[in-house]
N, C-alpha and C. Protein backbone atom coordinates (compact mmCIF):
# COMPACT_ATOMS: atom_id res chain seq x y z
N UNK A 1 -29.39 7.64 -32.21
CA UNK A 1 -29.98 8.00 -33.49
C UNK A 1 -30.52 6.74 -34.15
N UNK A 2 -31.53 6.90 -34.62
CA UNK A 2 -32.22 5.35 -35.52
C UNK A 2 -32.10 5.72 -36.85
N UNK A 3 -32.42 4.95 -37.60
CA UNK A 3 -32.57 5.11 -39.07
C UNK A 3 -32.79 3.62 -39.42
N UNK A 4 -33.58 4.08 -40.39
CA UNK A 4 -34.30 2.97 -41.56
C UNK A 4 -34.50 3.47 -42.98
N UNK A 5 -34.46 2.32 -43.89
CA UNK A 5 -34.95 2.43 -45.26
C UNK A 5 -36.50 2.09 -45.32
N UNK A 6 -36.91 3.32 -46.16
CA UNK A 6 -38.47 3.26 -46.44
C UNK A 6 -38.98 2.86 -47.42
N UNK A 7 -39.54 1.54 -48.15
CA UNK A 7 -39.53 1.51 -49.45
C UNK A 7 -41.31 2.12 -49.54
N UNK A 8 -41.22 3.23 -50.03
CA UNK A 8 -42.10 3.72 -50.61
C UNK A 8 -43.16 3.35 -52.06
N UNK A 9 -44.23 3.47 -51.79
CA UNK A 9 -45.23 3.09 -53.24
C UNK A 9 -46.39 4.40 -53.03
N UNK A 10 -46.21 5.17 -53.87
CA UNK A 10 -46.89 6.70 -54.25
C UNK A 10 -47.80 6.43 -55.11
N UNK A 11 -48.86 6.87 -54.54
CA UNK A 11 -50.11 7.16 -55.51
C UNK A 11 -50.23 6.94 -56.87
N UNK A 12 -49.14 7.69 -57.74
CA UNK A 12 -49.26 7.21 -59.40
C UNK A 12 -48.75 5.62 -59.55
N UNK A 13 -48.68 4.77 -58.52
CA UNK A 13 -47.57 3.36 -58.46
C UNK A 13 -46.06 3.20 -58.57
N UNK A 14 -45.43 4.38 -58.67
CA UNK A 14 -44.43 4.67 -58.64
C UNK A 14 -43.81 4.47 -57.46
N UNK A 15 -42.40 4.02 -57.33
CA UNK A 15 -41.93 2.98 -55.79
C UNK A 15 -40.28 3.64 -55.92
N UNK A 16 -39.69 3.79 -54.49
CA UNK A 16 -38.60 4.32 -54.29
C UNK A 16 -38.08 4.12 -53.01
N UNK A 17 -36.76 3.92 -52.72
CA UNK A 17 -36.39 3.74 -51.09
C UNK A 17 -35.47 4.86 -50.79
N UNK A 18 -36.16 5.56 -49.68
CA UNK A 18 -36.21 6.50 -48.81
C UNK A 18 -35.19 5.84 -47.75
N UNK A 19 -33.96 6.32 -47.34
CA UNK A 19 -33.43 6.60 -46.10
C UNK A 19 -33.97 7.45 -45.29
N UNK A 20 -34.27 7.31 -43.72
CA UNK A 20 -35.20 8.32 -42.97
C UNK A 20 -34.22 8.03 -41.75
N UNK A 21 -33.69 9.43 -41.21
CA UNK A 21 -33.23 9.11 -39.90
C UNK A 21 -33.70 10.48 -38.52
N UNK A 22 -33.64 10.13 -37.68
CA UNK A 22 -34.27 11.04 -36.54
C UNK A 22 -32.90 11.01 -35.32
N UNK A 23 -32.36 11.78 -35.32
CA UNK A 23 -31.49 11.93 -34.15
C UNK A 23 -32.34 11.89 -33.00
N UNK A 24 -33.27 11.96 -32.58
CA UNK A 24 -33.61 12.01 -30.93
C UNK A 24 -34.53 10.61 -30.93
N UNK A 25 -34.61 10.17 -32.01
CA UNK A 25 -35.27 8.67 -31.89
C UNK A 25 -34.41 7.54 -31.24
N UNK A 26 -34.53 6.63 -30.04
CA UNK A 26 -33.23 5.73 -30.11
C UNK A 26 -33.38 4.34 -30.80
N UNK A 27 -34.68 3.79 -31.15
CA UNK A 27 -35.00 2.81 -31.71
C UNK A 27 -36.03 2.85 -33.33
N UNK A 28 -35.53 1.57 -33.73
CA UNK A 28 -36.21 1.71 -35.02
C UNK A 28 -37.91 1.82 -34.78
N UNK A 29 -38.51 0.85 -34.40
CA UNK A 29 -40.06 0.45 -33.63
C UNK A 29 -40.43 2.12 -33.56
N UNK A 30 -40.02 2.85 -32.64
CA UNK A 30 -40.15 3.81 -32.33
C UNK A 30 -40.39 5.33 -33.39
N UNK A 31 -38.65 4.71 -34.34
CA UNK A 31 -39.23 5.56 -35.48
C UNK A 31 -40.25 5.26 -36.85
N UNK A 32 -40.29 3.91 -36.75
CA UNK A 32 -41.60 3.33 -37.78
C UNK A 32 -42.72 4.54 -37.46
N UNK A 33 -43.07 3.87 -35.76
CA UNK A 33 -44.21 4.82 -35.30
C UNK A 33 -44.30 6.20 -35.58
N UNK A 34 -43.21 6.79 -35.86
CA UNK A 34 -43.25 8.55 -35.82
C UNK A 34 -43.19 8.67 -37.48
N UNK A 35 -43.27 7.73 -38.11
CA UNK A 35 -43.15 7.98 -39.39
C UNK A 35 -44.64 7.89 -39.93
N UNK A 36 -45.44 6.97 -39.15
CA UNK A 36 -46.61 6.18 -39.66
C UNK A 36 -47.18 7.44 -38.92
N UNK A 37 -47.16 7.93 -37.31
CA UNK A 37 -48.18 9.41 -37.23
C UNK A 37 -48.07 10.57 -38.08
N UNK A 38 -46.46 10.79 -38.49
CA UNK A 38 -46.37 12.02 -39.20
C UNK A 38 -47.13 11.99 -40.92
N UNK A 39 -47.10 10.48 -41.54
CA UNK A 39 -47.80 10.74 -42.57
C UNK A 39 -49.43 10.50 -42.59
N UNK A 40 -50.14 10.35 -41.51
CA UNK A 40 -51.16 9.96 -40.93
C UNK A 40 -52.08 11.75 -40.98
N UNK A 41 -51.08 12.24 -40.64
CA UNK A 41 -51.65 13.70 -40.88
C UNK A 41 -52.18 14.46 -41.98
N UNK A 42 -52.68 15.94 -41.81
CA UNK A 42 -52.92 15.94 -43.25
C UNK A 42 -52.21 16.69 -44.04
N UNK A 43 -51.05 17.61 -43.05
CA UNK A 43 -49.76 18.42 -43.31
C UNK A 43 -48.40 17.75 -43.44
N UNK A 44 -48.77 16.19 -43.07
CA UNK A 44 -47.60 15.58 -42.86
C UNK A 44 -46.34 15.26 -43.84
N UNK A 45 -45.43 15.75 -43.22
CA UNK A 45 -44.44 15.37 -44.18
C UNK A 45 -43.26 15.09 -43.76
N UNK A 46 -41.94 14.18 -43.96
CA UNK A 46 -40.95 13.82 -43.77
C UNK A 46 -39.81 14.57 -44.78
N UNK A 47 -38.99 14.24 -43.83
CA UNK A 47 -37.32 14.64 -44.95
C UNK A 47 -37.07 13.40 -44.85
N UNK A 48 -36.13 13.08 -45.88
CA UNK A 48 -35.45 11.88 -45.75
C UNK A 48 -34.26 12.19 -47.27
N UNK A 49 -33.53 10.89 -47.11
CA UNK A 49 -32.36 10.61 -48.67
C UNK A 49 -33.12 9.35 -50.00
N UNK A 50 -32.47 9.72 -50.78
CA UNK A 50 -32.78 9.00 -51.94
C UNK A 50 -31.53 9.25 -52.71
N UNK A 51 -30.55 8.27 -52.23
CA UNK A 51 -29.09 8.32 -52.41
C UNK A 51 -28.66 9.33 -52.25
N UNK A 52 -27.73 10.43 -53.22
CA UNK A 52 -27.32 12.01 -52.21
C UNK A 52 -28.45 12.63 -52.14
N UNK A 53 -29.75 12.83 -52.70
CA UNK A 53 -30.86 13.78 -52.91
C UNK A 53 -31.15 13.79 -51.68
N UNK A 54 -31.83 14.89 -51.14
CA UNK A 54 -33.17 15.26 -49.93
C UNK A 54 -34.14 15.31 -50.88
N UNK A 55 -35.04 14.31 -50.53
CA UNK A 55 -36.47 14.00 -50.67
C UNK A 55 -37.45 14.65 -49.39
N UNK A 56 -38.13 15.13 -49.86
CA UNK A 56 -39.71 15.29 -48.65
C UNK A 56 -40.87 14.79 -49.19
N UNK A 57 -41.18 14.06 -48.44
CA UNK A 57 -42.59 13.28 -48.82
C UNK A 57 -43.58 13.68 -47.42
N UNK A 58 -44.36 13.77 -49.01
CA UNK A 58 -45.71 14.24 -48.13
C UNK A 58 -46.74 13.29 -48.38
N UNK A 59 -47.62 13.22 -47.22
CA UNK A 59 -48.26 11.97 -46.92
C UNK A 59 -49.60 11.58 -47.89
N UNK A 60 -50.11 12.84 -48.43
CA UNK A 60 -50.95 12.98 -49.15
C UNK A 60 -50.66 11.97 -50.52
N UNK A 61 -49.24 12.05 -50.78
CA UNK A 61 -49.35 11.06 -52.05
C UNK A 61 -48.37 9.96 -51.53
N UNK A 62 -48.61 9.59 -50.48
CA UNK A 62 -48.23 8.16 -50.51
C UNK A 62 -49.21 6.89 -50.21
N UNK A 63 -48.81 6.18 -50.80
CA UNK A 63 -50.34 4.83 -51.10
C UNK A 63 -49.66 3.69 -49.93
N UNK A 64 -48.03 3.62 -49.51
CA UNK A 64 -47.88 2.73 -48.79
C UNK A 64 -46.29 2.42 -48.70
N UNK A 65 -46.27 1.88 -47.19
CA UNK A 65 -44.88 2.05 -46.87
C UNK A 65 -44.27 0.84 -46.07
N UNK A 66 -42.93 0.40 -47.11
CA UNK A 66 -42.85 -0.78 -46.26
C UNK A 66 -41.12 -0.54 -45.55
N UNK A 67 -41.42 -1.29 -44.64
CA UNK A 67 -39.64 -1.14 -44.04
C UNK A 67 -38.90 -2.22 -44.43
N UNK A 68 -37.91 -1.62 -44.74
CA UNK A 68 -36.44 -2.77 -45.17
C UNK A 68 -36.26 -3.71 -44.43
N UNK A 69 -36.52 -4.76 -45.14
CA UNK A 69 -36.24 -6.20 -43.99
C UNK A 69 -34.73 -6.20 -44.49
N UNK A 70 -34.25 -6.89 -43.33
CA UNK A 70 -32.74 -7.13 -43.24
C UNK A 70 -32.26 -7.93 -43.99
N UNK A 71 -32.81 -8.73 -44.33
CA UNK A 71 -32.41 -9.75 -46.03
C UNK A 71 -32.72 -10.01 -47.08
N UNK A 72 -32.97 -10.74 -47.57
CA UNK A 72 -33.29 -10.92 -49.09
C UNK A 72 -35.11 -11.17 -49.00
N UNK A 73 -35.82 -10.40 -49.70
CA UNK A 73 -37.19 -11.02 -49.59
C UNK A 73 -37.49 -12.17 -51.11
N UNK A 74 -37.88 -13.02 -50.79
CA UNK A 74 -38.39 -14.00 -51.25
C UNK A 74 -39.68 -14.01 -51.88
């Protein structure tokens, strides 16, 4: 199973981090990629967490997506 944090930036500039995980994914690389085709679409949309919440984001209003680096960004 992979999982990553998504820090999200939505269309109105509004920014949030998304937990996203895929049981049949085994690597992160792998699920970046399935994240970046699924919102690439024009139906596309993900489940994911936003602490206990289920979030679904749909690709239409997202402006940009970055992945959680493992330490402190500078």
């Amino acid at each position: 199973m992979a999982s990553t944090v998504l820090r999200v930036r939505l269309i109105g500039g509004d920014r949030m981090d998304i937990t996203y995980e895929r049981p049949d994914v085994s690597g992160e690389d792998e699920l970046i990629e399935h994240v970046i085709a699924t919102l690439s679409e024009d139906a596309g949309a993900l489940h994911g967490k936003h602490g206990d919440r289920l979030v679904v984001l749909y690709g239409r209003g997202v402006a940009a997506i970055e992945v959680a680096p493992r330490g402190a960004v500078l």
